[in-house]
Protein backbone atom coordinates (compact mmCIF):
# COMPACT_ATOMS: atom_id res chain seq x y z
CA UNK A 1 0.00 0.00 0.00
CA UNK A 2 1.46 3.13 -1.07
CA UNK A 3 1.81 6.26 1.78
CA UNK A 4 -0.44 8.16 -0.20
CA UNK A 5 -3.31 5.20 0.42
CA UNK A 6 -2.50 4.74 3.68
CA UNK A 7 -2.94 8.35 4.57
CA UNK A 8 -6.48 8.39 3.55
CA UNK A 9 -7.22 5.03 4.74
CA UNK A 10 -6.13 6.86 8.84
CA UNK A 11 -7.80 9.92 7.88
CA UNK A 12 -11.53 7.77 7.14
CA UNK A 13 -10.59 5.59 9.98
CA UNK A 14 -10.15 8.81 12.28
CA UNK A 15 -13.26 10.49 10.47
CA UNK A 16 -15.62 7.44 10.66
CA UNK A 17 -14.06 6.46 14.59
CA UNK A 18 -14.87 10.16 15.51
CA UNK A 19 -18.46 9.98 14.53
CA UNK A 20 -19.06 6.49 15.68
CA UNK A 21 -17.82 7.67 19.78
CA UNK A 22 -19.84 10.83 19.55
CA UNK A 23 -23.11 8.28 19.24
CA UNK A 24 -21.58 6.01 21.73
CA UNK A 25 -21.15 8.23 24.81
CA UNK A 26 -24.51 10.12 25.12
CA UNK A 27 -25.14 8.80 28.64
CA UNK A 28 -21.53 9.26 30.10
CA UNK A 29 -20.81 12.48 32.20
CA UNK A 30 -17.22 14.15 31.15
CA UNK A 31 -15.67 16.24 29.11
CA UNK A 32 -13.12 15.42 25.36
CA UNK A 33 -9.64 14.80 24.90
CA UNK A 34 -7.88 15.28 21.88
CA UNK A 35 -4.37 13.60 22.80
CA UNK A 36 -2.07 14.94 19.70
CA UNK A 37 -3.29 18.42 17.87
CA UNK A 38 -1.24 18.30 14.86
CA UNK A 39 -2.81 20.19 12.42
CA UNK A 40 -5.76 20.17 14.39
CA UNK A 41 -7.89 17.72 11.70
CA UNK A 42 -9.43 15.83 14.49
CA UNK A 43 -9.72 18.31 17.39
CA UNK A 44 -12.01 20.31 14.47
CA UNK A 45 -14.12 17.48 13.64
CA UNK A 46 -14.85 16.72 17.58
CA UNK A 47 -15.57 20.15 18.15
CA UNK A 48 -18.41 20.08 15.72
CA UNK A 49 -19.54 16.19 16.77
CA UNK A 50 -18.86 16.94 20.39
CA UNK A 51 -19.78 20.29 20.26
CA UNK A 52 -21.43 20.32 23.81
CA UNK A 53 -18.60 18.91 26.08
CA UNK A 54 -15.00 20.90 26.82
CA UNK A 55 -12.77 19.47 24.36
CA UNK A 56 -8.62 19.20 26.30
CA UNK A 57 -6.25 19.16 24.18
CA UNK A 58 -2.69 18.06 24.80
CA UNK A 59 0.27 18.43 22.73
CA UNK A 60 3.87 19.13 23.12
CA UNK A 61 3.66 22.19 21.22
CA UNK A 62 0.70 24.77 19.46
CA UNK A 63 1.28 24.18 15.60
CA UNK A 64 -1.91 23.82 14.26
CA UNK A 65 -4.13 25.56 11.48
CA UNK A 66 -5.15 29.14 12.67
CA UNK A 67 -8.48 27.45 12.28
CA UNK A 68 -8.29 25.06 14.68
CA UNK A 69 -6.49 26.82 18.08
CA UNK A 70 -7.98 25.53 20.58
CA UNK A 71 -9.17 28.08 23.70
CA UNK A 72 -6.12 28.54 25.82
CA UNK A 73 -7.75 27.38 28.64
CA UNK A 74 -7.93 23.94 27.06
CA UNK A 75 -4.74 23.29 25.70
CA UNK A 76 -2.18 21.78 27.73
CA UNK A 77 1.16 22.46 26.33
CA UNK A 78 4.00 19.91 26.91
CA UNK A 79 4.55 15.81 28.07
CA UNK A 80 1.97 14.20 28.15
CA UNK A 81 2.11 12.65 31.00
CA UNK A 82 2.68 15.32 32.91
CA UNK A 83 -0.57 16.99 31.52
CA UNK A 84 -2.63 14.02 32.37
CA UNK A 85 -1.37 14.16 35.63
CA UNK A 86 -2.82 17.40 35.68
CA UNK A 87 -5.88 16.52 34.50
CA UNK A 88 -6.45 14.01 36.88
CA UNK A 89 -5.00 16.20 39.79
CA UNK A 90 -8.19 18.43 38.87
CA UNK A 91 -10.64 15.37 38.76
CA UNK A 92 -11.15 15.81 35.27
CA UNK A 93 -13.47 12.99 33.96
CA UNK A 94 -13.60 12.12 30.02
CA UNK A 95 -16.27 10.68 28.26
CA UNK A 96 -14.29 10.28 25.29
CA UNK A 97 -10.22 10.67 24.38
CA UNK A 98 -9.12 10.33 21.25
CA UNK A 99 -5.16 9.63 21.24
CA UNK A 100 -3.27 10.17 18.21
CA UNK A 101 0.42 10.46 18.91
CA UNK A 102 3.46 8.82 16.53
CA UNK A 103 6.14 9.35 15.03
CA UNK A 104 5.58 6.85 12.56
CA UNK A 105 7.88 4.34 13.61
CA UNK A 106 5.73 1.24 14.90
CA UNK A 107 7.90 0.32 17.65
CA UNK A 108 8.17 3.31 19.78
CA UNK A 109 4.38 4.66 18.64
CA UNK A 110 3.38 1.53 20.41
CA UNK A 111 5.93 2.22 23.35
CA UNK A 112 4.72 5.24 24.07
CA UNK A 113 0.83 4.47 24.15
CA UNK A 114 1.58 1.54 26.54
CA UNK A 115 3.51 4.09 29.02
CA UNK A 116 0.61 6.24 28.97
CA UNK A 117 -1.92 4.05 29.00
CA UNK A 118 -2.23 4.12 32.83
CA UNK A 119 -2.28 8.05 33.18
CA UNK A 120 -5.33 7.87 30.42
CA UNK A 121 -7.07 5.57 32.37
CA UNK A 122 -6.80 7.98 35.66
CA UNK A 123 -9.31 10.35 33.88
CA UNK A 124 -11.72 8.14 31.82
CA UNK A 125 -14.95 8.24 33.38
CA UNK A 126 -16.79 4.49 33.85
CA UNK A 127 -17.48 3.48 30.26
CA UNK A 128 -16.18 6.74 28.62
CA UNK A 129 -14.67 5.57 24.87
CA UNK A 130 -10.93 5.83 23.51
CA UNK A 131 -10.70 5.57 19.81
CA UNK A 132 -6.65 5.33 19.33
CA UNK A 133 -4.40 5.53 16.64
CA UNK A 134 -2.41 3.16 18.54
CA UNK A 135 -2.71 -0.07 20.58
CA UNK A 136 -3.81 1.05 24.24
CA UNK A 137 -3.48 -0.98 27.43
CA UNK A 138 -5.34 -2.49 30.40
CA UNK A 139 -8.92 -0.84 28.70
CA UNK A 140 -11.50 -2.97 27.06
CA UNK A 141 -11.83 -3.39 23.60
CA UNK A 142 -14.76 -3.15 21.71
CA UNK A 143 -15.28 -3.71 18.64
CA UNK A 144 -16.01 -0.14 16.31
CA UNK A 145 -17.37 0.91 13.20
CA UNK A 146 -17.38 -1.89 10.42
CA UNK A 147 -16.33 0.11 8.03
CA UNK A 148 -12.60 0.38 10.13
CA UNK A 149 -10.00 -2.26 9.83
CA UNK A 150 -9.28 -3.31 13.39
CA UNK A 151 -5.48 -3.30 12.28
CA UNK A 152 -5.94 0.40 11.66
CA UNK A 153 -7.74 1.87 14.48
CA UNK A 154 -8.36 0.77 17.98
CA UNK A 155 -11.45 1.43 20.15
CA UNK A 156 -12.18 0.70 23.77
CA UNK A 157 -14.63 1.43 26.75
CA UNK A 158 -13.00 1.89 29.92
């Protein structure tokens, strides 16, 4: 598969995960996490799916589309696990996270999600939804859209 095809193939997978855990959380109390900015793609689709919760966002640095800044007050600037910590510190619940950090080598992409897989779990309210970009650990996995290749994305309730 060519980079080009796999591109698109992540962005549908993120697009189509997105929309599938803004229909899935409806009874779960908490706010949004957008765990990687980037560009700020995905943090602009949740705000217009998940328009009625705070959306965090955490990143180790603001380079995104003038577009898609986040409010200040929302973006947590720096490691994340540091920022979760802070999170958690001020008993912030999540309903959903979406986590989409990587370098793009496989190894440590699935290094790092397993070392923060524990400070994630500190703020995901009782069956609040990750959709990941990368395997996560010691959540349940559940099964998402059908139209998503379970090698490409992951999803899980916690």
């Amino acid at each position: 598969m060519s980079r080009l095809e796999s591109f698109l193939r992540r962005l549908t997978a993120q697009r189509n995960g997105l929309n599938w855990a803004a229909s899935q959380i409806s009874g779960v109390s908490g706010d949004a996490l957008e765990l990687g900015l980037g560009s700020g793609r995905s943090y602009d689709h949740m705000r217009a799916t998940i328009s009625k919760r705070r959306i965090w966002v955490i990143d180790r640095a603001l380079d995104c589309h003038p577009s898609c800044t986040p409010p200040a007050a929302d973006f947590l600037e720096g490691d994340a696990e540091d920022m979760l910590c802070r999170l958690a510190g001020q008993n912030v619940k999540l309903a959903v996270a979406h986590y989409d950090f990587g370098i793009g080598v496989k190894d440590l992409d699935i290094s790092e999600a397993t070392a923060l897989s524990p400070f994630i779990a500190r703020v995901m309210a009782p069956d609040g939804v990750l959709l990941s970009s990368q395997p996560l650990v010691g959540f349940n996995r559940v099964e998402g859209p059908a139209n998503i290749s379970p090698d490409r994305y992951w999803f899980y309730r916690n």
